[in-house]
C-alpha atoms as a PDB file:
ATOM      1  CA  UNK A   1       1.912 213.483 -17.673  1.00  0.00           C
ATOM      2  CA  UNK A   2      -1.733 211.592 -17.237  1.00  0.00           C
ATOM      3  CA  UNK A   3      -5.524 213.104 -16.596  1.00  0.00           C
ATOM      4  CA  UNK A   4      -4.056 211.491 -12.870  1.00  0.00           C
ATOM      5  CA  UNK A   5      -1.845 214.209 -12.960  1.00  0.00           C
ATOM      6  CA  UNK A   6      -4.214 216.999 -13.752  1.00  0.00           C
ATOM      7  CA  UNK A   7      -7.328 215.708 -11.530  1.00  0.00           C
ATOM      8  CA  UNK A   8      -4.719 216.203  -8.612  1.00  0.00           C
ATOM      9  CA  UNK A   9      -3.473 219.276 -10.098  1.00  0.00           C
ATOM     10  CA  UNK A  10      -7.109 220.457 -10.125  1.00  0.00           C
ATOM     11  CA  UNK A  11      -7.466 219.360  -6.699  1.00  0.00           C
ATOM     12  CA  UNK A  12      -4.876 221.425  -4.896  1.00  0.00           C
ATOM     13  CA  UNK A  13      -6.534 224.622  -6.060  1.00  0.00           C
ATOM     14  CA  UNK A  14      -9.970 222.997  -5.350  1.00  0.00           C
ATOM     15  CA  UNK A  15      -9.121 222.684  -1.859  1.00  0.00           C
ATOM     16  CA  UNK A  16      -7.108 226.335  -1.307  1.00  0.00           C
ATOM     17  CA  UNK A  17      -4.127 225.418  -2.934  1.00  0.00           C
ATOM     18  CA  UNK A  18      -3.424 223.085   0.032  1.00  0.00           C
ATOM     19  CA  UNK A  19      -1.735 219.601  -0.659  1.00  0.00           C
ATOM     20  CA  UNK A  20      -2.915 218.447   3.102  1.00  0.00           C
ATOM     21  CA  UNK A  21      -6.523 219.176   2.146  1.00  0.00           C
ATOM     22  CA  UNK A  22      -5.932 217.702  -1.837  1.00  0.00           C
ATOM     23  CA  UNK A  23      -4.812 214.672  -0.890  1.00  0.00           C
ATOM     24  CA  UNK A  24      -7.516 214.330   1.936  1.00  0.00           C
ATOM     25  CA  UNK A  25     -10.175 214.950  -0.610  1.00  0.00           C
ATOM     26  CA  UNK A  26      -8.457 212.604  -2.786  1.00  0.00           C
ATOM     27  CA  UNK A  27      -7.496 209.744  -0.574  1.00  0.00           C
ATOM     28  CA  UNK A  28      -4.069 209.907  -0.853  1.00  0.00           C
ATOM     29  CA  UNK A  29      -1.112 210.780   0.879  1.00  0.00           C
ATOM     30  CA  UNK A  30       0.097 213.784   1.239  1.00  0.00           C
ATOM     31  CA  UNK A  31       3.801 213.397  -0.205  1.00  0.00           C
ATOM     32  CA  UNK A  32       2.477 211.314  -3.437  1.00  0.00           C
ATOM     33  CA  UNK A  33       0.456 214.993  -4.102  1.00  0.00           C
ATOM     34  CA  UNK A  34       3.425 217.250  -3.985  1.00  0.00           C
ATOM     35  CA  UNK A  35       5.353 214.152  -5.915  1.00  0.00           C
ATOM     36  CA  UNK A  36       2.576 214.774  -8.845  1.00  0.00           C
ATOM     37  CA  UNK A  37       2.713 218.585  -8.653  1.00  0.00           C
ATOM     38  CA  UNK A  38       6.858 217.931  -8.965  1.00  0.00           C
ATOM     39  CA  UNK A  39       6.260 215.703 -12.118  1.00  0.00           C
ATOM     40  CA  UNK A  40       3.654 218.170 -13.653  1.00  0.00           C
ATOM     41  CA  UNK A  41       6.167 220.853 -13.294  1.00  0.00           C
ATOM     42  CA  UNK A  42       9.336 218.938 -14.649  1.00  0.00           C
ATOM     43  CA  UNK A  43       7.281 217.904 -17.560  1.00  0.00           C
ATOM     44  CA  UNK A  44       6.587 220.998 -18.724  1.00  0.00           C
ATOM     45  CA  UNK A  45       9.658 223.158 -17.161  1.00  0.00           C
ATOM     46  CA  UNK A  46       7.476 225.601 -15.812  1.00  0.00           C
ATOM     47  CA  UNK A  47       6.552 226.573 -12.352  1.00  0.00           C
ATOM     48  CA  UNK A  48       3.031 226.136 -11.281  1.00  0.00           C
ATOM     49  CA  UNK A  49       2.899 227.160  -8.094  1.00  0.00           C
ATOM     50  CA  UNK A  50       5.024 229.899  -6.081  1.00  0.00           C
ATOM     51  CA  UNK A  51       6.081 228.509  -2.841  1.00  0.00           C
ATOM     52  CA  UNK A  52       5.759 231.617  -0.192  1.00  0.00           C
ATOM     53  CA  UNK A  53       6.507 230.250   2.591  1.00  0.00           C
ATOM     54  CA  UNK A  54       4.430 227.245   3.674  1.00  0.00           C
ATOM     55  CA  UNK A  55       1.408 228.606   1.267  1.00  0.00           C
ATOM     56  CA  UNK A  56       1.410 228.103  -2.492  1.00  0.00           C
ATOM     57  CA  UNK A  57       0.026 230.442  -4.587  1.00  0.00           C
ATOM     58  CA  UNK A  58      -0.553 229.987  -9.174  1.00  0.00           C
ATOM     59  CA  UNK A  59       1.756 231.407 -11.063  1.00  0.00           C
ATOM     60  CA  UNK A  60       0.712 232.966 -14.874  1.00  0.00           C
ATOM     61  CA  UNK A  61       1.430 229.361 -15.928  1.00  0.00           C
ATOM     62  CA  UNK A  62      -0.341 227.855 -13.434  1.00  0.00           C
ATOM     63  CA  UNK A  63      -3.697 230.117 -14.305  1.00  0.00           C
ATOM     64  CA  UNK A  64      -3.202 228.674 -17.816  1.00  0.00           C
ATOM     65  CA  UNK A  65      -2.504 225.154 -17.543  1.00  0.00           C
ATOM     66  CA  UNK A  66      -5.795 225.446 -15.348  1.00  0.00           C
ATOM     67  CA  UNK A  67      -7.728 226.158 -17.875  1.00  0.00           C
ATOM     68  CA  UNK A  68      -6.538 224.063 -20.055  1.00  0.00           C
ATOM     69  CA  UNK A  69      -6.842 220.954 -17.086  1.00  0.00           C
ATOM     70  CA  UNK A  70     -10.176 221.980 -16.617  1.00  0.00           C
ATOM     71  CA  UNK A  71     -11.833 221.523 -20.000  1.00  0.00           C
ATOM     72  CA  UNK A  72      -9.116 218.413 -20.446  1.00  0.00           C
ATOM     73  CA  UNK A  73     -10.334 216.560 -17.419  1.00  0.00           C
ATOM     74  CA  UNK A  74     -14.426 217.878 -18.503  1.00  0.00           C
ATOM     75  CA  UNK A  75     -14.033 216.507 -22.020  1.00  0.00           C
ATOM     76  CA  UNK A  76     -12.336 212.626 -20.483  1.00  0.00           C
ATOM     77  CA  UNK A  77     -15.191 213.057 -17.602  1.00  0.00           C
ATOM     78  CA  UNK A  78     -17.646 213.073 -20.680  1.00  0.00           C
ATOM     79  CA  UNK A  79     -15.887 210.497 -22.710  1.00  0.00           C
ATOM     80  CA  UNK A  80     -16.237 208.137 -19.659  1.00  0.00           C
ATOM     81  CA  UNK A  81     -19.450 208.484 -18.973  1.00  0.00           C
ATOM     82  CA  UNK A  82     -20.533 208.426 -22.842  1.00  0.00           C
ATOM     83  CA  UNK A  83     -18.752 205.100 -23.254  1.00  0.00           C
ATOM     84  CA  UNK A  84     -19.957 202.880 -20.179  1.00  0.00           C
ATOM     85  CA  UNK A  85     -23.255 204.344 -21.006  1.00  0.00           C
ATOM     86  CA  UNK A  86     -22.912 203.502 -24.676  1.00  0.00           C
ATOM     87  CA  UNK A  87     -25.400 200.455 -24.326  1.00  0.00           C
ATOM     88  CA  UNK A  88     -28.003 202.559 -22.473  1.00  0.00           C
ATOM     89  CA  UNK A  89     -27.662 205.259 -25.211  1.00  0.00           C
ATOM     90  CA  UNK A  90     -25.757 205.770 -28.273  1.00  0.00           C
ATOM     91  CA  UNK A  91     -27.014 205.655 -31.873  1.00  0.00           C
ATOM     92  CA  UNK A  92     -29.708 203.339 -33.336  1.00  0.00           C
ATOM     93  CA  UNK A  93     -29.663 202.404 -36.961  1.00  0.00           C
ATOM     94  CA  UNK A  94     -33.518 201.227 -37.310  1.00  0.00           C
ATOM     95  CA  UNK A  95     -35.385 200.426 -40.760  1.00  0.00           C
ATOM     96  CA  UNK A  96     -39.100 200.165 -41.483  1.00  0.00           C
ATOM     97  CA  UNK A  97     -41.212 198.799 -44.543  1.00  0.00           C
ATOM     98  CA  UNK A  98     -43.068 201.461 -46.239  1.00  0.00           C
ATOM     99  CA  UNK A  99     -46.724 200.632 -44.325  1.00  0.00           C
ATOM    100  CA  UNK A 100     -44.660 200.179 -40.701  1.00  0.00           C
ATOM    101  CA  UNK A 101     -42.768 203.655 -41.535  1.00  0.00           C
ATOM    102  CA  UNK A 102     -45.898 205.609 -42.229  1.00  0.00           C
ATOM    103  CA  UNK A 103     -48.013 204.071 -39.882  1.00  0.00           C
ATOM    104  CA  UNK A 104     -46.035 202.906 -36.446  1.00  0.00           C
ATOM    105  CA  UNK A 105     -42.789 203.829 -36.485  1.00  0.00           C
ATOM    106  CA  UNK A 106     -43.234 207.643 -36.110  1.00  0.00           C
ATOM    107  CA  UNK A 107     -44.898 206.759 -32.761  1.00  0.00           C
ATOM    108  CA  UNK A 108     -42.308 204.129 -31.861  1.00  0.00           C
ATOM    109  CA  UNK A 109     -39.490 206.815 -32.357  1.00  0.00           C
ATOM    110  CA  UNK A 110     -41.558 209.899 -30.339  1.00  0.00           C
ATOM    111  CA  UNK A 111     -42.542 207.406 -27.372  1.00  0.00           C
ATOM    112  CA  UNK A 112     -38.833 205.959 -27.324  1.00  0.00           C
ATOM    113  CA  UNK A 113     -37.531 209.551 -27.483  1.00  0.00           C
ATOM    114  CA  UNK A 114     -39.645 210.111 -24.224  1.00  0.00           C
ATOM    115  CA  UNK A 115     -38.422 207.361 -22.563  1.00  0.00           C
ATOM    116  CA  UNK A 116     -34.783 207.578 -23.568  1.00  0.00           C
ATOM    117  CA  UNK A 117     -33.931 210.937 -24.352  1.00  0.00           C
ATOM    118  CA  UNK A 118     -30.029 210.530 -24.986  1.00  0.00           C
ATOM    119  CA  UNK A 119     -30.671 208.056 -27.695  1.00  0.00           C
ATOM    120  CA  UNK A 120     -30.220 209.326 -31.553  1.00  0.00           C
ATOM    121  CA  UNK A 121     -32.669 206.963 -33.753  1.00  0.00           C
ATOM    122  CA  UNK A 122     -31.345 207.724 -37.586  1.00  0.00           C
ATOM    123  CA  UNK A 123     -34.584 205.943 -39.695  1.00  0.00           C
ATOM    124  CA  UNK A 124     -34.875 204.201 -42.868  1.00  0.00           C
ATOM    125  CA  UNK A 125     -38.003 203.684 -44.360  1.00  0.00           C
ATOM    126  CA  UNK A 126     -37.873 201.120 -47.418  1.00  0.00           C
ATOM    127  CA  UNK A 127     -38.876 197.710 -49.201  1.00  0.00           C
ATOM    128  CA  UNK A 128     -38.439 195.211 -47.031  1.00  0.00           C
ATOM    129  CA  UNK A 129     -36.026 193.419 -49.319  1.00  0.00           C
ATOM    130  CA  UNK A 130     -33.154 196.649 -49.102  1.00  0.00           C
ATOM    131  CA  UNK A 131     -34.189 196.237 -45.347  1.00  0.00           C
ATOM    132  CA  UNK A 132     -32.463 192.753 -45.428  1.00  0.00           C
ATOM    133  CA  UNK A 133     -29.903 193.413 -47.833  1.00  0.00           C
ATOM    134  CA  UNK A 134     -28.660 196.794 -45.262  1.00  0.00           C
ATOM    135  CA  UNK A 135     -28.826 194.598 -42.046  1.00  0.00           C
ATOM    136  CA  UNK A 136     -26.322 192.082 -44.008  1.00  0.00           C
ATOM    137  CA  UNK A 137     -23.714 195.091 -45.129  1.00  0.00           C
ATOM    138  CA  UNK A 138     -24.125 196.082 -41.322  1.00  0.00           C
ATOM    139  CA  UNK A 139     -25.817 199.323 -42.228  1.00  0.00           C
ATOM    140  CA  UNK A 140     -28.935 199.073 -39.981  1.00  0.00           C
ATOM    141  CA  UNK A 141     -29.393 197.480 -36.362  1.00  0.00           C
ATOM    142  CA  UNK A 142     -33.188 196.050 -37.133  1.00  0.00           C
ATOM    143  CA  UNK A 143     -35.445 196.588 -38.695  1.00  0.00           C
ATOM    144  CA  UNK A 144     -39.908 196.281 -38.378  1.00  0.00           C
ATOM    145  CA  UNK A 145     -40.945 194.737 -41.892  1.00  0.00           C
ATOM    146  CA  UNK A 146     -43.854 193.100 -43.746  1.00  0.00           C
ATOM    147  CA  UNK A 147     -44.725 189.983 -44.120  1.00  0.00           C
ATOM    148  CA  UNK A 148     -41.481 187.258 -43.282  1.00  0.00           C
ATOM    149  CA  UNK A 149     -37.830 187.607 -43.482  1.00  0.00           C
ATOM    150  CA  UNK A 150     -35.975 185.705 -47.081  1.00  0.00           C
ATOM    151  CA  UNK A 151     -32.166 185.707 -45.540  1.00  0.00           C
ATOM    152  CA  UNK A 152     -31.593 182.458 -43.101  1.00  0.00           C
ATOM    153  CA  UNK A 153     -28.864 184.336 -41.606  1.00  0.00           C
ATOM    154  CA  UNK A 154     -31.632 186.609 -40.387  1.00  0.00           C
ATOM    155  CA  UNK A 155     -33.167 186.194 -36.723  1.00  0.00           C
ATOM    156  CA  UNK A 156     -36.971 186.831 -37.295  1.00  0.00           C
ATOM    157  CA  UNK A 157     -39.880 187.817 -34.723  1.00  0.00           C
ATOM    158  CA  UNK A 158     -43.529 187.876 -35.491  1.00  0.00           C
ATOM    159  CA  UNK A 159     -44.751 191.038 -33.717  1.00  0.00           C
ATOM    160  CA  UNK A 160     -47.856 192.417 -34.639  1.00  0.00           C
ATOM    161  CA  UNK A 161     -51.266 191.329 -37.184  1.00  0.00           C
ATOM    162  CA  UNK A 162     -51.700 193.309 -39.961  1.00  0.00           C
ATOM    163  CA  UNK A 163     -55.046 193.054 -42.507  1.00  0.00           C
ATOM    164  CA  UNK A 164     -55.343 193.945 -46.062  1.00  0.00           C
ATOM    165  CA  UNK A 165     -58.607 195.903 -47.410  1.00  0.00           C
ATOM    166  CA  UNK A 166     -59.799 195.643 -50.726  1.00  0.00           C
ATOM    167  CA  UNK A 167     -60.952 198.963 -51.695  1.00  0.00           C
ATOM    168  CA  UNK A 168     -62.978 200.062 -54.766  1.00  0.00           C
ATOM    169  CA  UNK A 169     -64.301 202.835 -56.659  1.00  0.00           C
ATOM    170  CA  UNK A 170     -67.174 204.263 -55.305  1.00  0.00           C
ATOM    171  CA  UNK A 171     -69.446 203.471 -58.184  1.00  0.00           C
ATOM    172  CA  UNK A 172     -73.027 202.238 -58.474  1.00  0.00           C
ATOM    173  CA  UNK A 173     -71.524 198.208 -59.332  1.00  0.00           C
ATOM    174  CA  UNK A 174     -68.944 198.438 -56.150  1.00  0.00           C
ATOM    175  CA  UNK A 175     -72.267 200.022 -53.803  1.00  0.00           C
ATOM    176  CA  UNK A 176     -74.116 197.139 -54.941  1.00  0.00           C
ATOM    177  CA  UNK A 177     -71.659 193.985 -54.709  1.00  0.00           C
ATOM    178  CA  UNK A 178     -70.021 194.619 -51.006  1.00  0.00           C
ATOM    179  CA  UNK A 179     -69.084 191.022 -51.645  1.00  0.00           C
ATOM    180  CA  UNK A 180     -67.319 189.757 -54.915  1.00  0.00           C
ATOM    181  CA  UNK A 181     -67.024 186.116 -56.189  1.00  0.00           C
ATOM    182  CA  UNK A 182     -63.419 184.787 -56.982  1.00  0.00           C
ATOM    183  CA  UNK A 183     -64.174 185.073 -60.473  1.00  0.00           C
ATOM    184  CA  UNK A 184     -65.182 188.800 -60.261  1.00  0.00           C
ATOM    185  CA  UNK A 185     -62.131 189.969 -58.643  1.00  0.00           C
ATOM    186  CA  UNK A 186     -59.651 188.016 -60.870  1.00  0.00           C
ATOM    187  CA  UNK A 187     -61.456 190.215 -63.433  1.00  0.00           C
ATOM    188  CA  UNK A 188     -60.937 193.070 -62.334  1.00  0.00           C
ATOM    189  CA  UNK A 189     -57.764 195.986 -62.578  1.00  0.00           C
ATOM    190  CA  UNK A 190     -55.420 195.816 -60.422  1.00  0.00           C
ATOM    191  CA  UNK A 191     -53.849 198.777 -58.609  1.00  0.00           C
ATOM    192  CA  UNK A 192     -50.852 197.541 -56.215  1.00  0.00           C
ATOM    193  CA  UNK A 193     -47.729 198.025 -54.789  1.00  0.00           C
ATOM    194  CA  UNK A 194     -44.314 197.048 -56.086  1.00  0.00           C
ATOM    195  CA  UNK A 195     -42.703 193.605 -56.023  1.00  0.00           C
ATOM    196  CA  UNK A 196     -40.433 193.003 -53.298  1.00  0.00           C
ATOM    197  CA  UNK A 197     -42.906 195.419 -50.639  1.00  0.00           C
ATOM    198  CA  UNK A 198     -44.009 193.317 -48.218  1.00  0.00           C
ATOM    199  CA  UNK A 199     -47.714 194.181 -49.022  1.00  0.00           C
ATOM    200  CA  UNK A 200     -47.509 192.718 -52.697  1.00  0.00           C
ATOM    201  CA  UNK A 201     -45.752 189.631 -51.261  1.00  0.00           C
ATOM    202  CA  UNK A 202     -49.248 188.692 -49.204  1.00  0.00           C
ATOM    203  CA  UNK A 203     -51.115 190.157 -51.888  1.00  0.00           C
ATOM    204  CA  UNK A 204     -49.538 187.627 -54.418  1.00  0.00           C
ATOM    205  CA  UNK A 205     -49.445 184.399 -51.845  1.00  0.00           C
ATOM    206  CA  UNK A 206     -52.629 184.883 -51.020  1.00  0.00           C
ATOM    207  CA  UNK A 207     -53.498 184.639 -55.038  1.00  0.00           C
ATOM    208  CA  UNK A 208     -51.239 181.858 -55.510  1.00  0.00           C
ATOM    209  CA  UNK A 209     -52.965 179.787 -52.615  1.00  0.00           C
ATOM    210  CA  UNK A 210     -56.329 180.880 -54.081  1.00  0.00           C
ATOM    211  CA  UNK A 211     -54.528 179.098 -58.208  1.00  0.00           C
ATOM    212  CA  UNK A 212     -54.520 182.290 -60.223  1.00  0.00           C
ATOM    213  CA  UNK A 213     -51.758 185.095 -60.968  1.00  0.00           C
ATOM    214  CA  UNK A 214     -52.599 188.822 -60.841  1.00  0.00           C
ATOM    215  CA  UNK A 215     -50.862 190.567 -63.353  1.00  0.00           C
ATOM    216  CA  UNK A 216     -51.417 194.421 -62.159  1.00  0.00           C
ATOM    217  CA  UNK A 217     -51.917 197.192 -64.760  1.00  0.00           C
ATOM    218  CA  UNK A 218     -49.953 200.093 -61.887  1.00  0.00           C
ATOM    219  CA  UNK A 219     -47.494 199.669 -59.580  1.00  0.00           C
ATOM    220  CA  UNK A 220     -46.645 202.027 -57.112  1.00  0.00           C
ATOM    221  CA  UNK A 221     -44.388 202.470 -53.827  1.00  0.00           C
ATOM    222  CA  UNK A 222     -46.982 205.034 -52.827  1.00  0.00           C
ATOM    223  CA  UNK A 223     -50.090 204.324 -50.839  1.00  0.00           C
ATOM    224  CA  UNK A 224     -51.320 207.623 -51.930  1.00  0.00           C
ATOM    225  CA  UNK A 225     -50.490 207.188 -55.731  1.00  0.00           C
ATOM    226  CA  UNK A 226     -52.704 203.617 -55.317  1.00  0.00           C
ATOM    227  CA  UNK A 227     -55.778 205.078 -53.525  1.00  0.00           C
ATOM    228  CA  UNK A 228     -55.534 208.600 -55.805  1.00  0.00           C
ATOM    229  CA  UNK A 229     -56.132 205.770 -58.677  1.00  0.00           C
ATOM    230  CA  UNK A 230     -58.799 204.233 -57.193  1.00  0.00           C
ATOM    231  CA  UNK A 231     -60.572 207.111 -56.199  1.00  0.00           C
ATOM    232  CA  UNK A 232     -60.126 207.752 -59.930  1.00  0.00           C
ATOM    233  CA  UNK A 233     -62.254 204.612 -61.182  1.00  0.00           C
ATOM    234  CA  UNK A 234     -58.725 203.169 -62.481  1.00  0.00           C
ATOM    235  CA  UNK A 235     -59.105 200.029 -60.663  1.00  0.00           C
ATOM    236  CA  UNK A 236     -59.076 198.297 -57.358  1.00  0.00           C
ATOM    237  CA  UNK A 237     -56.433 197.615 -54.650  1.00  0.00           C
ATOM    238  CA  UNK A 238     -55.504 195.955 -51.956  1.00  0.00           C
ATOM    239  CA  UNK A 239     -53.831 197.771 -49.144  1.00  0.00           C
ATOM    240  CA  UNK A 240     -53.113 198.016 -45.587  1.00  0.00           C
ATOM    241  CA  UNK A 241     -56.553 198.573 -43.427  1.00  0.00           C
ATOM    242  CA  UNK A 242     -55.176 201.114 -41.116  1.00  0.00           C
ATOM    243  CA  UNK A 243     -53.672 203.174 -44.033  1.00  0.00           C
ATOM    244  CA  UNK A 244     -57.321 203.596 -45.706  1.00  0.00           C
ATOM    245  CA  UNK A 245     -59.511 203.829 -43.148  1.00  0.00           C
ATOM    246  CA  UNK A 246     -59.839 207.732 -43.604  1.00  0.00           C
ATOM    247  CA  UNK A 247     -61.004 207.099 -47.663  1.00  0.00           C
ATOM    248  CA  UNK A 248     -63.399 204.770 -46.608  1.00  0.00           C
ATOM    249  CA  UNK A 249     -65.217 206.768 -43.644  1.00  0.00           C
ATOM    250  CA  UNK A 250     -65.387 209.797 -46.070  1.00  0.00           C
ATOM    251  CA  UNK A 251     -67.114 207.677 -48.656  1.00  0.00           C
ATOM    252  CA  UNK A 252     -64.391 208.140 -51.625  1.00  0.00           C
ATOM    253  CA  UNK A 253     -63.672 204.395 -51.316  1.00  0.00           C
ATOM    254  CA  UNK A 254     -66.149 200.959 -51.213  1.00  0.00           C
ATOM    255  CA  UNK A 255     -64.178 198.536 -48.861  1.00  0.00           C
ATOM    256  CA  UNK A 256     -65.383 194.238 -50.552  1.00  0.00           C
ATOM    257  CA  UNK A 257     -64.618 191.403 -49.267  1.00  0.00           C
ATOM    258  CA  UNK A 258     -63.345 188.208 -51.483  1.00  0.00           C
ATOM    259  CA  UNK A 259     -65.151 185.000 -51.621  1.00  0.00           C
ATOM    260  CA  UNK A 260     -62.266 182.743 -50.354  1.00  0.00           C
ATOM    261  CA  UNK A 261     -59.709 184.859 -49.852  1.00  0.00           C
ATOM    262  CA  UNK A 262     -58.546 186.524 -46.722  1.00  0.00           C
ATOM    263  CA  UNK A 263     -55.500 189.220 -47.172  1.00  0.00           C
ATOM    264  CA  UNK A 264     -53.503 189.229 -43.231  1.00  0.00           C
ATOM    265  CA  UNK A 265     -50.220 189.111 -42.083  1.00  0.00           C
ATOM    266  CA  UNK A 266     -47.709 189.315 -39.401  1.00  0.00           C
ATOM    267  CA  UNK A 267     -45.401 192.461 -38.917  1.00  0.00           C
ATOM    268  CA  UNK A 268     -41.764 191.010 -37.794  1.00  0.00           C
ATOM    269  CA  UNK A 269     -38.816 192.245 -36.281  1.00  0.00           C
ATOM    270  CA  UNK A 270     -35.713 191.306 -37.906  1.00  0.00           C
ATOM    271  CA  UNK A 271     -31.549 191.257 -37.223  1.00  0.00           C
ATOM    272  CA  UNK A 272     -28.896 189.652 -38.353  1.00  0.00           C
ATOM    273  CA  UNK A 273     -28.498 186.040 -35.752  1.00  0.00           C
ATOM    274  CA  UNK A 274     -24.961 187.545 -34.787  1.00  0.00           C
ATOM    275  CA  UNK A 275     -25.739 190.988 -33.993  1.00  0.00           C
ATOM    276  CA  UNK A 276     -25.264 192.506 -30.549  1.00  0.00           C
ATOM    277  CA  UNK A 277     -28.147 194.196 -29.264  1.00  0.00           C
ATOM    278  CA  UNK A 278     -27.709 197.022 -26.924  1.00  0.00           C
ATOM    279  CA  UNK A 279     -29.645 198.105 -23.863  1.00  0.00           C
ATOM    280  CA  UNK A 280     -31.464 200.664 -26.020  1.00  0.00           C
ATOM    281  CA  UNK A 281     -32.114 199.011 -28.832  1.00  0.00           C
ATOM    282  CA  UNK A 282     -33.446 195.745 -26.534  1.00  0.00           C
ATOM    283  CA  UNK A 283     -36.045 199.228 -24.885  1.00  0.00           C
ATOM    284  CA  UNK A 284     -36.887 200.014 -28.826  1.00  0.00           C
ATOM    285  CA  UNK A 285     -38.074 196.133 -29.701  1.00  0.00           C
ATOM    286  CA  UNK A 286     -39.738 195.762 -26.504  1.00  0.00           C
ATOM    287  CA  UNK A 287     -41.891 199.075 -27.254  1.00  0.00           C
ATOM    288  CA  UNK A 288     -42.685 197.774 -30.069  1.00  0.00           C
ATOM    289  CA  UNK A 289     -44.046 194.345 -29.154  1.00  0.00           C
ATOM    290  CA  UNK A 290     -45.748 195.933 -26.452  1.00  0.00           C
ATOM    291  CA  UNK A 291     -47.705 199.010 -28.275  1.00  0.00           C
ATOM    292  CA  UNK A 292     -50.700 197.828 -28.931  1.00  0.00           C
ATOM    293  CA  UNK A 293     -51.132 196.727 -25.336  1.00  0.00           C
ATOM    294  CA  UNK A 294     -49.745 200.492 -24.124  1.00  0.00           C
ATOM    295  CA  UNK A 295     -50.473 203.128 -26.039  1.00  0.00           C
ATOM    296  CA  UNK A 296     -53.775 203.421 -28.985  1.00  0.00           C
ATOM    297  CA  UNK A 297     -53.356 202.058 -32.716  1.00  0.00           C
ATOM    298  CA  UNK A 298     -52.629 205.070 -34.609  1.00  0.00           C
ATOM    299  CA  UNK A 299     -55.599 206.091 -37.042  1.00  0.00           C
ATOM    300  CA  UNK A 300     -53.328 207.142 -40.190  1.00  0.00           C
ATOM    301  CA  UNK A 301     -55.549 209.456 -42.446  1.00  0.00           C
ATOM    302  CA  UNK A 302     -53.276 212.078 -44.561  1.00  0.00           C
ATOM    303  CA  UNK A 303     -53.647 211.014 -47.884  1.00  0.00           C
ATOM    304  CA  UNK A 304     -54.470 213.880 -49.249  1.00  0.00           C
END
């Protein structure tokens, strides 16, 4: 007994519980029908069908294995269609660095959901380094991080510029001095995020290329634990500029530049070099190469 033998099953009733008009609608002959209803019925050892006369009519059986065929043949109908459309939908596994996850990829996931509404997105928001380490152990698809990718065995995709801010208390020494020498801000506290974020690996390159080390007195995974501090006269930090835009236009921040030093980088898409990319996923990375051109840089001000 197959789903071949239930679809034609199905059929006869479908069509008056006529085998001339079953196998029509089917495209088969009519003797291979009643050879299918014959199988059905030895299978089982149950009578599906009366015959009165030329007319068939269901039996009690024949009500039951209906129902039965009908949510069978629903549930393989679904199955079909579910796996050849797999690529266009499906699950994706995506992972974001702590500025990308707050910032973008709420907007990436509500646009994509728009778009493709029979795709499930499950979200990890992270370090960049447990990014990597979860796309090697096959855990995550891709992922949108900070700053470059450390594995070789890791394909990775510049995508989008980023700036760093400095931001200070707003005190009468930061309102004067909008512009500090090298040797004022090596002086000064620093405020920043942990090692291995993608935002303390520009923060430290940048003071490498520049021939000093900051040794900070608070690290933090939280933007909002850094600018809380800040506001606080603790120190300064350097942070993403779209994350503290909203401190700065209400005044509880100074925003300084550094003689010599310029804090940027490049957001990148990484994968493993031997993953398969579906359909969707492809849709996903091309949304998010293309955002800034479609849709308006999100303005991220809940801090507080």
């Amino acid at each position: 007994m197959t789903i071949r033998h239930m679809k034609i099953f199905l059929a006869i009733i479908e069509n008056g519980c006529n085998t001339t008009k079953a196998a029509q609608a089917l495209l088969m002959t009519q003797p291979a029908v009643s050879l299918a209803l014959r199988e059905l019925e030895q299978y089982y050892g149950v009578v599906l069908f009366d015959r009165i006369g030329r007319r068939l009519k269901l039996t009690e059986a024949g009500v039951r294995f209906q129902e039965y065929a009908l949510h069978i043949c629903s549930l393989f109908d679904d199955m079909e269609k579910g796996m050849r459309d797999w690529d266009a939908f499906g699950l994706l596994r995506v992972g974001a660095s702590i500025t990308i996850g707050s910032q973008f990829l709420p907007r990436y996931v509500q646009t994509f959901g728009v778009r493709c509404p029979g795709t499930q997105i499950r979200a990890l928001v992270a370090p960049s380094d447990l990014l990597e380490q979860r796309i090697m152990e096959n855990e995550l698809d891709f992922a949108l991080i900070e700053g470059a990718a450390h594995n070789p065995d890791l394909y990775a995709e510049e995508y989008m510029e980023d700036h760093l801010t400095v931001i200070c208390p707003n005190n009468e020494y930061f309102r004067a001095n909008r512009h500090l020498t090298l040797e004022d801000f090596k002086r000064q506290s620093f405020l920043l995020r942990e090692p291995g974020s993608g935002t303390r690996e520009v923060i430290d390159l940048a003071a490498e290329n520049a021939g000093f080390h900051i040794s900070p007195i608070w690290e933090a995974m939280s933007t909002t634990a850094l600018v809380n501090a800040v506001i606080n006269g603790l120190g300064i930090s350097v942070l993403p500029q779209r994350m503290v835009m909203g401190v700065i236009e209400q005044g509880l921040v100074i925003p300084v530049s550094v003689e010599g030093i310029e804090f940027k980088r490049r957001f990148h898409i990484i994968y493993h070099r031997e993953k398969y990319l579906t359909a969707a996923a492809r849709d996903f990375l091309d949304l998010c190469r293309n955002y800034e051109i479609d849709y308006p840089l999100p303005h991220y001000s809940g801090l507080f």
